[in-house]
Protein backbone atom coordinates (compact mmCIF):
# COMPACT_ATOMS: atom_id res chain seq x y z
CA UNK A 1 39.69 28.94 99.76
CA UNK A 2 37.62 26.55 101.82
CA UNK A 3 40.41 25.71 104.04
CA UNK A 4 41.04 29.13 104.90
CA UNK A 5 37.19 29.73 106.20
CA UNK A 6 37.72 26.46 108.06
CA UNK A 7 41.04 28.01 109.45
CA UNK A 8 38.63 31.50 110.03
CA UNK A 9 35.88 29.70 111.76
CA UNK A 10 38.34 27.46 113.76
CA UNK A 11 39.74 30.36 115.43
CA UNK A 12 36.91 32.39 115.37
CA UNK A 13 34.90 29.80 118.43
CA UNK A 14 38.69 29.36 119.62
CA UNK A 15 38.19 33.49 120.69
CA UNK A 16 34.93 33.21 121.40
CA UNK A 17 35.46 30.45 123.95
CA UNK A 18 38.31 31.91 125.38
CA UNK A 19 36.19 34.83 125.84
CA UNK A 20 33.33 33.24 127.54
CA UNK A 21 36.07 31.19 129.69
CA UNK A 22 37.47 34.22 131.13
CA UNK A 23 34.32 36.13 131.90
CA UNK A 24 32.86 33.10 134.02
CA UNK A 25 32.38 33.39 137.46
CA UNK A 26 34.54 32.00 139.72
CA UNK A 27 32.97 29.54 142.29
CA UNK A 28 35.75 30.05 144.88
CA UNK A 29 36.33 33.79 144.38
CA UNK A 30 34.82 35.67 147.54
CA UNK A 31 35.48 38.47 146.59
CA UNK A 32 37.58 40.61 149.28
CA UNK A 33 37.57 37.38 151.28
CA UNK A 34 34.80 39.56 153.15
CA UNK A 35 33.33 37.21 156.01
CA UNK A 36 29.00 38.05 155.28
CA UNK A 37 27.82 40.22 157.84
CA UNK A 38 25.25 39.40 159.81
CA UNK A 39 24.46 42.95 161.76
CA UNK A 40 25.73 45.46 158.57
CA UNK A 41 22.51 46.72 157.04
CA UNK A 42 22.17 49.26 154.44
CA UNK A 43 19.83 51.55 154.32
CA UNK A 44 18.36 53.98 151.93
CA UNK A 45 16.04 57.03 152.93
CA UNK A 46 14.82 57.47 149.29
CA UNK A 47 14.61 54.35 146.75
CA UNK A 48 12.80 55.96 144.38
CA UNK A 49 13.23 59.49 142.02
CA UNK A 50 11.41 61.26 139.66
CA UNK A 51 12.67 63.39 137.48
CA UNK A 52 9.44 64.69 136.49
CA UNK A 53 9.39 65.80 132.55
CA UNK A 54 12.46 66.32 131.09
CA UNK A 55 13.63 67.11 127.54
CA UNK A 56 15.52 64.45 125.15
CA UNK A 57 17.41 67.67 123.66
CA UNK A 58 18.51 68.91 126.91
CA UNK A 59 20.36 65.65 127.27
CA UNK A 60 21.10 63.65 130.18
CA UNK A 61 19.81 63.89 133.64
CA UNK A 62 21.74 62.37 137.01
CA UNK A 63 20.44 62.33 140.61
CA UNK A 64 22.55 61.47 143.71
CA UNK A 65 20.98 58.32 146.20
CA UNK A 66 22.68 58.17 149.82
CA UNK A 67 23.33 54.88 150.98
CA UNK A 68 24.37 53.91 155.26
CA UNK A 69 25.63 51.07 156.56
CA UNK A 70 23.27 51.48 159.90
CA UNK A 71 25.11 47.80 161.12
CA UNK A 72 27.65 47.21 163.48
CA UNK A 73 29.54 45.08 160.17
CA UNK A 74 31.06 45.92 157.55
CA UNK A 75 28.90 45.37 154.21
CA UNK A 76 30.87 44.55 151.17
CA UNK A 77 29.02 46.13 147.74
CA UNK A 78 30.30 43.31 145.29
CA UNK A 79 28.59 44.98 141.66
CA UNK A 80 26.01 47.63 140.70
CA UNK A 81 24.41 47.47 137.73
CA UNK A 82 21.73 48.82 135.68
CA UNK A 83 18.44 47.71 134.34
CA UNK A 84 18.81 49.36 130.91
CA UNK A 85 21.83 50.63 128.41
CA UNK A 86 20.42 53.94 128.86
CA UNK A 87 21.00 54.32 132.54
CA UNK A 88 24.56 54.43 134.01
CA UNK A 89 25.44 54.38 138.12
CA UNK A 90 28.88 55.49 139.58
CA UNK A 91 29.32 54.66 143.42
CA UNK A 92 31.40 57.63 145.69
CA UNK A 93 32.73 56.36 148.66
CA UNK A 94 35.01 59.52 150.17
CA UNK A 95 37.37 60.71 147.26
CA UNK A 96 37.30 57.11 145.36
CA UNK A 97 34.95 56.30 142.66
CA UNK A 98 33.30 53.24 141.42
CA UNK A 99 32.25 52.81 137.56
CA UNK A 100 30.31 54.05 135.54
CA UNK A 101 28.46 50.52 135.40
CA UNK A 102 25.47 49.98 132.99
CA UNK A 103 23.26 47.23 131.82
CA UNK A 104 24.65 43.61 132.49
CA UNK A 105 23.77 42.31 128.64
CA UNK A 106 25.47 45.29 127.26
CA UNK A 107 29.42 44.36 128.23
CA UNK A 108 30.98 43.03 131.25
CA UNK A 109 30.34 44.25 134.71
CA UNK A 110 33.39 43.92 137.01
CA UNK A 111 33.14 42.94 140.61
CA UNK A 112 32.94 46.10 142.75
CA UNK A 113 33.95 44.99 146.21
CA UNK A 114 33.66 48.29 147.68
CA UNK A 115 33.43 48.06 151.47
CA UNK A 116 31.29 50.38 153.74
CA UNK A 117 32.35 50.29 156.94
CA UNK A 118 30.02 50.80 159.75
CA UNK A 119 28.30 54.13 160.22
CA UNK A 120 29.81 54.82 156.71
CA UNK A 121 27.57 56.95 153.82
CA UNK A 122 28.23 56.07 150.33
CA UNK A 123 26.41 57.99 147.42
CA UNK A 124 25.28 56.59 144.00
CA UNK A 125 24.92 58.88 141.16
CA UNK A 126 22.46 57.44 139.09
CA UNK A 127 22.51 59.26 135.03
CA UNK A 128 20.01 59.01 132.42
CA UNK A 129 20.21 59.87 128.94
CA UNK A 130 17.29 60.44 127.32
CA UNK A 131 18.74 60.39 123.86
CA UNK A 132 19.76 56.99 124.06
CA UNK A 133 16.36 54.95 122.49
CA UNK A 134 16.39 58.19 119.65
CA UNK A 135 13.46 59.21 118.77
CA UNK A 136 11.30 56.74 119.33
CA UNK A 137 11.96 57.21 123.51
CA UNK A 138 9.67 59.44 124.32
CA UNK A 139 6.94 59.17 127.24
CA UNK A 140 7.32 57.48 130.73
CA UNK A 141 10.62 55.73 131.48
CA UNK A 142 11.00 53.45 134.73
CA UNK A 143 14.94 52.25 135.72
CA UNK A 144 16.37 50.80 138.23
CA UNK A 145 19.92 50.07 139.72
CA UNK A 146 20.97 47.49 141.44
CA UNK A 147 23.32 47.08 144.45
CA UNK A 148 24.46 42.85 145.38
CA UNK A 149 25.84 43.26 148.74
CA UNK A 150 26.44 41.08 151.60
CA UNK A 151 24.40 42.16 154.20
CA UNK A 152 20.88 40.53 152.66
CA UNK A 153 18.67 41.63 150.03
CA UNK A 154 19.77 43.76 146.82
CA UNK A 155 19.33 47.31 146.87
CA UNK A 156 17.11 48.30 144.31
CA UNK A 157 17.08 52.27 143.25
CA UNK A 158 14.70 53.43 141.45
CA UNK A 159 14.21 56.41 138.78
CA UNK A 160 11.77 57.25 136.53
CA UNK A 161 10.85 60.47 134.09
CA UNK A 162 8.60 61.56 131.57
CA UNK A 163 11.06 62.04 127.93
CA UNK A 164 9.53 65.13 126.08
CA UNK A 165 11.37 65.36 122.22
């Protein structure tokens, strides 16, 4: 009997490794071999949203952000994530969509490496579900979702409600 929990725990950190191997990043993966752009810039008329009060029971809630590449470069969007399990993002760039990506800690988040090209408007539909903390996830709620690009600093969207049961 002990041999076979050896055996179990043997190949049990033989999975997890493997596991851990193949999620690492890799240091010479550039993604779309993407040169960084020094003139693509994107902007973002409205960081922020509130929802105002909404009801857990009346379940989730999504609002759209518009994203422009204002550069003269092309600006590669490498990942999106999310700052909380309860919060998923999709990008829409034309008819092709990207996601849903959540929360970082709560699965793997693939590389994006969706490319706006210059003059270009992508949207990010940003959902919330209010049911997802149960009861106990009721009053003021502040999320954000993050955009790692190459053309500088993260975009950082922001939304925020007030959970009524």
């Amino acid at each position: 009997m002990n041999k076979n929990i050896g055996i179990g725990i043997v190949a049990g950190a033989v999975v997890f490794a493997g596991i851990i191997w193949i999620a690492r990043p890799d240091a010479n993966d550039k993604g779309a071999a993407v040169v960084p752009s020094s003139n693509g810039v994107l902007n973002v008329e409205e960081q922020s949203f509130d929802f105002g009060s909404i009801s857990m029971a009346a379940g989730k809630v999504t609002h759209r952000f518009s994203v422009k590449n204002t550069g003269a470069d092309l600006v590669n969007i490498s990942k999106m994530y999310t700052s909380c399990m309860c919060t998923t993002s999709v990008l829409q760039k034309g008819d092709k969509k990207f996601g849903p990506y959540g929360m970082p800690g709560h699965g793997f988040i693939p590389k994006m490496n969706a490319q706006v090209d210059p003059g270009e408007e992508v949207f990010v539909d940003v959902t919330f579900d209010p049911a997802a903390h149960g009861p106990a996830g009721v009053g003021r709620i502040d999320r954000v979702v993050i955009l790692e690009n190459n053309a500088g600093e993260n975009i950082e969207l922001q939304i925020s409600a007030n959970v009524k049961p």
